[in-house]
Structures are given as C-alpha cells and as structure tokens.
Protein backbone atom coordinates (compact mmCIF):
# COMPACT_ATOMS: atom_id res chain seq x y z
CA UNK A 1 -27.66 38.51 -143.74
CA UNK A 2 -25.02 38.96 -140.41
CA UNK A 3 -21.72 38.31 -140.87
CA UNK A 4 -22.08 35.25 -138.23
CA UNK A 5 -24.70 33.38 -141.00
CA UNK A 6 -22.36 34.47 -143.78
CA UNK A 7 -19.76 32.98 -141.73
CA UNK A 8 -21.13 29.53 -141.52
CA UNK A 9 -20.52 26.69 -143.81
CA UNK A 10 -22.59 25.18 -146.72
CA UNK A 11 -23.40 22.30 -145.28
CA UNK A 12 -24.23 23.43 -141.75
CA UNK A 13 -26.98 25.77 -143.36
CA UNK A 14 -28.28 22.53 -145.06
CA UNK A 15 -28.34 20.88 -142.14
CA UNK A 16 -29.97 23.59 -139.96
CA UNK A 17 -32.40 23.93 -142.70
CA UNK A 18 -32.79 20.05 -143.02
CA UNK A 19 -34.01 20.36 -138.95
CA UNK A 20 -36.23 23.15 -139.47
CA UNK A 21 -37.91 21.00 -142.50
CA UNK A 22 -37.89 17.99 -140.96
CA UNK A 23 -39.85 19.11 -137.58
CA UNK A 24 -42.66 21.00 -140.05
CA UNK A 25 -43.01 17.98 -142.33
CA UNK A 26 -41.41 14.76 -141.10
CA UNK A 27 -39.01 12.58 -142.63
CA UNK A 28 -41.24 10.96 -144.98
CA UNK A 29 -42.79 13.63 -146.24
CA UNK A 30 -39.41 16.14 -146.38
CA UNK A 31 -38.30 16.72 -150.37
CA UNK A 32 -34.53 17.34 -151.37
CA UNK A 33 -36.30 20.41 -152.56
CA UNK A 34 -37.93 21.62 -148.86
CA UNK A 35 -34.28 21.91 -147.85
CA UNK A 36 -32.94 23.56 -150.71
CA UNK A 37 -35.04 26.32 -150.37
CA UNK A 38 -34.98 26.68 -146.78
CA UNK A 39 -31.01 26.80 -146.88
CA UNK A 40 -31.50 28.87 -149.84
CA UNK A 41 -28.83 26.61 -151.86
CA UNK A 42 -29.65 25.08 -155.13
CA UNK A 43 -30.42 21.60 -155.96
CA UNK A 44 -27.16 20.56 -157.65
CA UNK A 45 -25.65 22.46 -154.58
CA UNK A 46 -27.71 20.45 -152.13
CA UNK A 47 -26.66 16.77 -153.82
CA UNK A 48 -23.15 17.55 -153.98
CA UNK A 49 -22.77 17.57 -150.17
CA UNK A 50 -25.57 15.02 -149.69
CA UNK A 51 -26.71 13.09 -152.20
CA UNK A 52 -29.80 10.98 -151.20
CA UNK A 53 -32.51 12.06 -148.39
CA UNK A 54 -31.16 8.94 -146.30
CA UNK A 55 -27.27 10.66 -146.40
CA UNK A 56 -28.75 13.65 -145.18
CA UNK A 57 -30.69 12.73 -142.48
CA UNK A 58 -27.57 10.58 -141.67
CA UNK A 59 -25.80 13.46 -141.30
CA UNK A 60 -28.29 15.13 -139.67
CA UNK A 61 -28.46 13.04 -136.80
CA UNK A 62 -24.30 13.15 -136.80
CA UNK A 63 -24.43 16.80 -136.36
CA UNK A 64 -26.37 16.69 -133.53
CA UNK A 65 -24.80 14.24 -131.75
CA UNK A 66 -21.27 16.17 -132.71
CA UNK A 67 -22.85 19.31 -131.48
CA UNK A 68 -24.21 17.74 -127.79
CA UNK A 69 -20.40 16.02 -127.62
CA UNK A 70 -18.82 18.91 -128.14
CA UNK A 71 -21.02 21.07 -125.39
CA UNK A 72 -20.70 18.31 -123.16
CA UNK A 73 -16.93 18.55 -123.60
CA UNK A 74 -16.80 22.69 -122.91
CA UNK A 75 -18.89 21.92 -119.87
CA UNK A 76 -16.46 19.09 -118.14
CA UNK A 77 -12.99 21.01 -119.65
CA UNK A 78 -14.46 23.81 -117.36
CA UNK A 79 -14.62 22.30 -114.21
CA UNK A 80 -11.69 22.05 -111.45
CA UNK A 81 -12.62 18.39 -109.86
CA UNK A 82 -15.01 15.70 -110.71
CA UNK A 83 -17.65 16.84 -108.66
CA UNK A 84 -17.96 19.65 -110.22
CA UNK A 85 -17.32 18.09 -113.71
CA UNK A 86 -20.34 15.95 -112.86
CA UNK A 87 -22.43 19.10 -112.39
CA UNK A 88 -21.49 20.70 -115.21
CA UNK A 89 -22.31 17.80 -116.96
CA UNK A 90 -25.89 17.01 -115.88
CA UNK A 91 -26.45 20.80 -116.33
CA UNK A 92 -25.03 20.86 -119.72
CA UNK A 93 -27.26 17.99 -120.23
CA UNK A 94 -30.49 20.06 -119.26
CA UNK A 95 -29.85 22.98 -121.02
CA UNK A 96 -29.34 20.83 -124.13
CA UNK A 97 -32.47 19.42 -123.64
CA UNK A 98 -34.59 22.51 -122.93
CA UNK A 99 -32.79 24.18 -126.02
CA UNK A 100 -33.06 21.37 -128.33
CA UNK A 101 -34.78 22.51 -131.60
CA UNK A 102 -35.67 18.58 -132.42
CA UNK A 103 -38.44 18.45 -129.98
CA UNK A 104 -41.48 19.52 -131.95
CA UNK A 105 -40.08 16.78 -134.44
CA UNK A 106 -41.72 14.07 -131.31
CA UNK A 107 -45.21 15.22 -132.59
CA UNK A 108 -44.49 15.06 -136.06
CA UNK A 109 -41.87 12.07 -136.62
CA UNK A 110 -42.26 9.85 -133.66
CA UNK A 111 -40.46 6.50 -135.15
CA UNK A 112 -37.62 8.73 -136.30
CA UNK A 113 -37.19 10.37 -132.99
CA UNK A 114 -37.48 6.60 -131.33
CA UNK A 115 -34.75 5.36 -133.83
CA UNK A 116 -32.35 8.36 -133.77
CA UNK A 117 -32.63 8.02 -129.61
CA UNK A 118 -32.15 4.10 -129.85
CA UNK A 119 -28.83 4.22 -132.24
CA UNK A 120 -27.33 7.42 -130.08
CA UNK A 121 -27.36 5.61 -126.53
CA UNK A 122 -24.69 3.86 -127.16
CA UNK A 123 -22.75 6.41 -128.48
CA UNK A 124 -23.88 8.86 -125.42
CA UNK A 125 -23.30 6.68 -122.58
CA UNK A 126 -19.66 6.07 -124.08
CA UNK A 127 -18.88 9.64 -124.04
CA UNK A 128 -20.20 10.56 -120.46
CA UNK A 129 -18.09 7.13 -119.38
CA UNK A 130 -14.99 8.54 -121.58
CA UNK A 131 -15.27 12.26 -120.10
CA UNK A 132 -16.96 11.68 -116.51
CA UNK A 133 -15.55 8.08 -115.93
CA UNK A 134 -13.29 8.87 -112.89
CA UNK A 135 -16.07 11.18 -111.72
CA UNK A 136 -18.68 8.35 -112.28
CA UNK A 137 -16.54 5.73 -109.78
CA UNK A 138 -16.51 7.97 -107.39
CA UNK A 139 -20.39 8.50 -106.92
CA UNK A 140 -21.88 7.01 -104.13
CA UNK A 141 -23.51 4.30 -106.58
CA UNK A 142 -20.24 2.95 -107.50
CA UNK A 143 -18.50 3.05 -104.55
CA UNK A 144 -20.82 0.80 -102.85
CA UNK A 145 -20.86 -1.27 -105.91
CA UNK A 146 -24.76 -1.10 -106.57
CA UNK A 147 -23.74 -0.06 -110.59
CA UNK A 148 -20.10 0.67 -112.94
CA UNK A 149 -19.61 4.01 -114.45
CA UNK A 150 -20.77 2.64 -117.38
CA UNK A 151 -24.45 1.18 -115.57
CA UNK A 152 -24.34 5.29 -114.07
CA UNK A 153 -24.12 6.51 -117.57
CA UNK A 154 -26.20 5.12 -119.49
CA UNK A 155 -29.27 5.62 -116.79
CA UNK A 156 -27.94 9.48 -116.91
CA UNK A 157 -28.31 9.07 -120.85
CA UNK A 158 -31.95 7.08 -120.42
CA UNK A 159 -33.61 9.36 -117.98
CA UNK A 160 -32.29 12.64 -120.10
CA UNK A 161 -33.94 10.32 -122.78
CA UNK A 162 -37.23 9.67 -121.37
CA UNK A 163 -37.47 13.13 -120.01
CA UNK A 164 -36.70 14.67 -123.84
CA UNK A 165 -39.90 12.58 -125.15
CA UNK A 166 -41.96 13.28 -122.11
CA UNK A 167 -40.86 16.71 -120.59
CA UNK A 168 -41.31 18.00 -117.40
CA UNK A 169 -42.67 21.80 -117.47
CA UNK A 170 -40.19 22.01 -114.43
CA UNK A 171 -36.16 22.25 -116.02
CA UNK A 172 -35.16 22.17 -112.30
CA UNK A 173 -36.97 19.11 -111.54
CA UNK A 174 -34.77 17.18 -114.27
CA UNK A 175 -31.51 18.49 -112.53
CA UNK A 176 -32.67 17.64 -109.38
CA UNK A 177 -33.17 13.43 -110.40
CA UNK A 178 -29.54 13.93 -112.11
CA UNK A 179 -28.00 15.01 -108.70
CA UNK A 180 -29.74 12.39 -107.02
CA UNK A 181 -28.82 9.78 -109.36
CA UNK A 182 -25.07 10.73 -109.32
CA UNK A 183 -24.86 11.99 -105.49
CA UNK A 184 -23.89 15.69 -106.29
CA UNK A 185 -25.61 18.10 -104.07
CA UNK A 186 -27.27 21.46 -105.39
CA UNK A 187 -24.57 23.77 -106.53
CA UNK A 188 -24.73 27.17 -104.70
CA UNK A 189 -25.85 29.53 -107.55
C-alpha cells in the first residue's frame, strides 16, 4: 500500500470502493458486503460511517458532486479575467467528463445515472452562475439579451450532460460547442 492510499480517509476508500462496485453491479444489485470488501473495511466499520445502502449512495453522489465543485473551483481561482475563467471552466468541465470513472455505470444503472443527473442540475448550474456569473453576462448571449447567466449555465450544465450519456469519441469536439455556446475563442495552446 503507498503512503498516498494510506493517507486517505475511511470513508473516501468506501466511497471509491462504493463507485467501483456500483459500475460492476448496479445499485440494485450492490451488497453492504461488495463494498466492504472492495474498501477492505469490515462490516461494522462500513455501517458506522454509512448505515443503510440508500445513505451511501447518498453520499456517493455528494462526493462527486463535492469533487467536480471543487475542480471547477481550482480551474476559475486560476485564471486572470473572465474570459479566461470561462475557458478554464468549460475545459475543466471536459476533462471531468473524459476522466469520470461513473461512465461505465450508464450501461449498467441507467435510471440511477438519469436520477443522479436530474437532482445535480440544479445544484451545477448554481455553481457555474456563483463562480462564472460576471463572466457569464458578459458573453455575447447575454449581452444581447437572447439568455441570463443563469439560462447560459444551465445549457453549459445540459449539453456537458447529454454529451456524458452519449459521448463523442472526439474530447475536442465537446470544447469546441462550449466555446461556441459561451463566445470564447480557441485558446492558443
């Protein structure tokens, strides 16, 4: 074992373990006791931080939605001006996508992927209107008055939605609508 898994918490291993049971079985068919061997805890160990399946898929979906608002927040702190906080963004926002370990859980779970995507919209499009909102009145969009920051936001959050259950084998061509969308042009690389 590194030092960086000794590192992490309990319940992060359960929950990292609770995503790599839940894509192989689905969430009817994932046991209390599928997770507690794959995070190698016990069972008592297991129930003290969650007690029932539907607390830890709960928290499952929590983490992930902590973890993407967190990136998303290192990717706008690091950018001088709201262009280039809007860049930042819809690249952070690709990346996540490409690198997101839920997706095989589409084939597998597809009601629990639909539900998990319905309840986090809301709570996406309010945090790319809380960290991009000056950046998202300034877009072309806005400015002519065609949509709010909040209208731009949650189509960001919709297409990365629709593009997460039906990918393109192109990343680039999902940055590419993004910049469109939001009026940023192709960041010299």
């Amino acid at each position: 074992m590194t030092i960086a898994a000794t590192a992490r918490s309990t319940p992060d291993r359960i929950l990292d373990a609770a995503a790599l049971a839940l894509t192989r079985r689905g969430a009817d068919k994932l046991t209390m006791s599928d997770v507690s061997v794959a995070a190698g805890v016990s069972r008592p160990t297991l129930y003290r931080y969650f007690p029932t399946k539907a607390a830890l898929l709960l928290a499952l979906s929590n983490h992930e939605l902590l973890r993407f608002d967190e990136g998303l927040r290192a990717a706008v702190a690091s950018a001088p001006n709201p262009d280039g906080q809007l860049e930042r963004a819809t690249e952070y926002l690709v990346d996540f996508l490409h690198e997101n370990r839920s997706r095989q859980l589409i084939e597998v779970e597809p009601l629990f992927v639909l539900d998990r995507l319905r309840t986090s919209l809301p709570i996406q499009t309010a945090a790319l209107v809380e960290l991009l909102g000056d950046a998202l009145s300034r877009t072309p969009t806005v400015l002519r008055g065609d949509a709010t920051p909040h209208d731009l936001a949650e189509m960001i959050a919709r297409i990365a939605m629709s593009h997460f259950l039906l990918p393109h084998p192109d990343r680039e061509a999902l940055l590419r609508t993004l910049r469109a969308l939001v009026g940023t042009p192709r960041r010299a690389r």
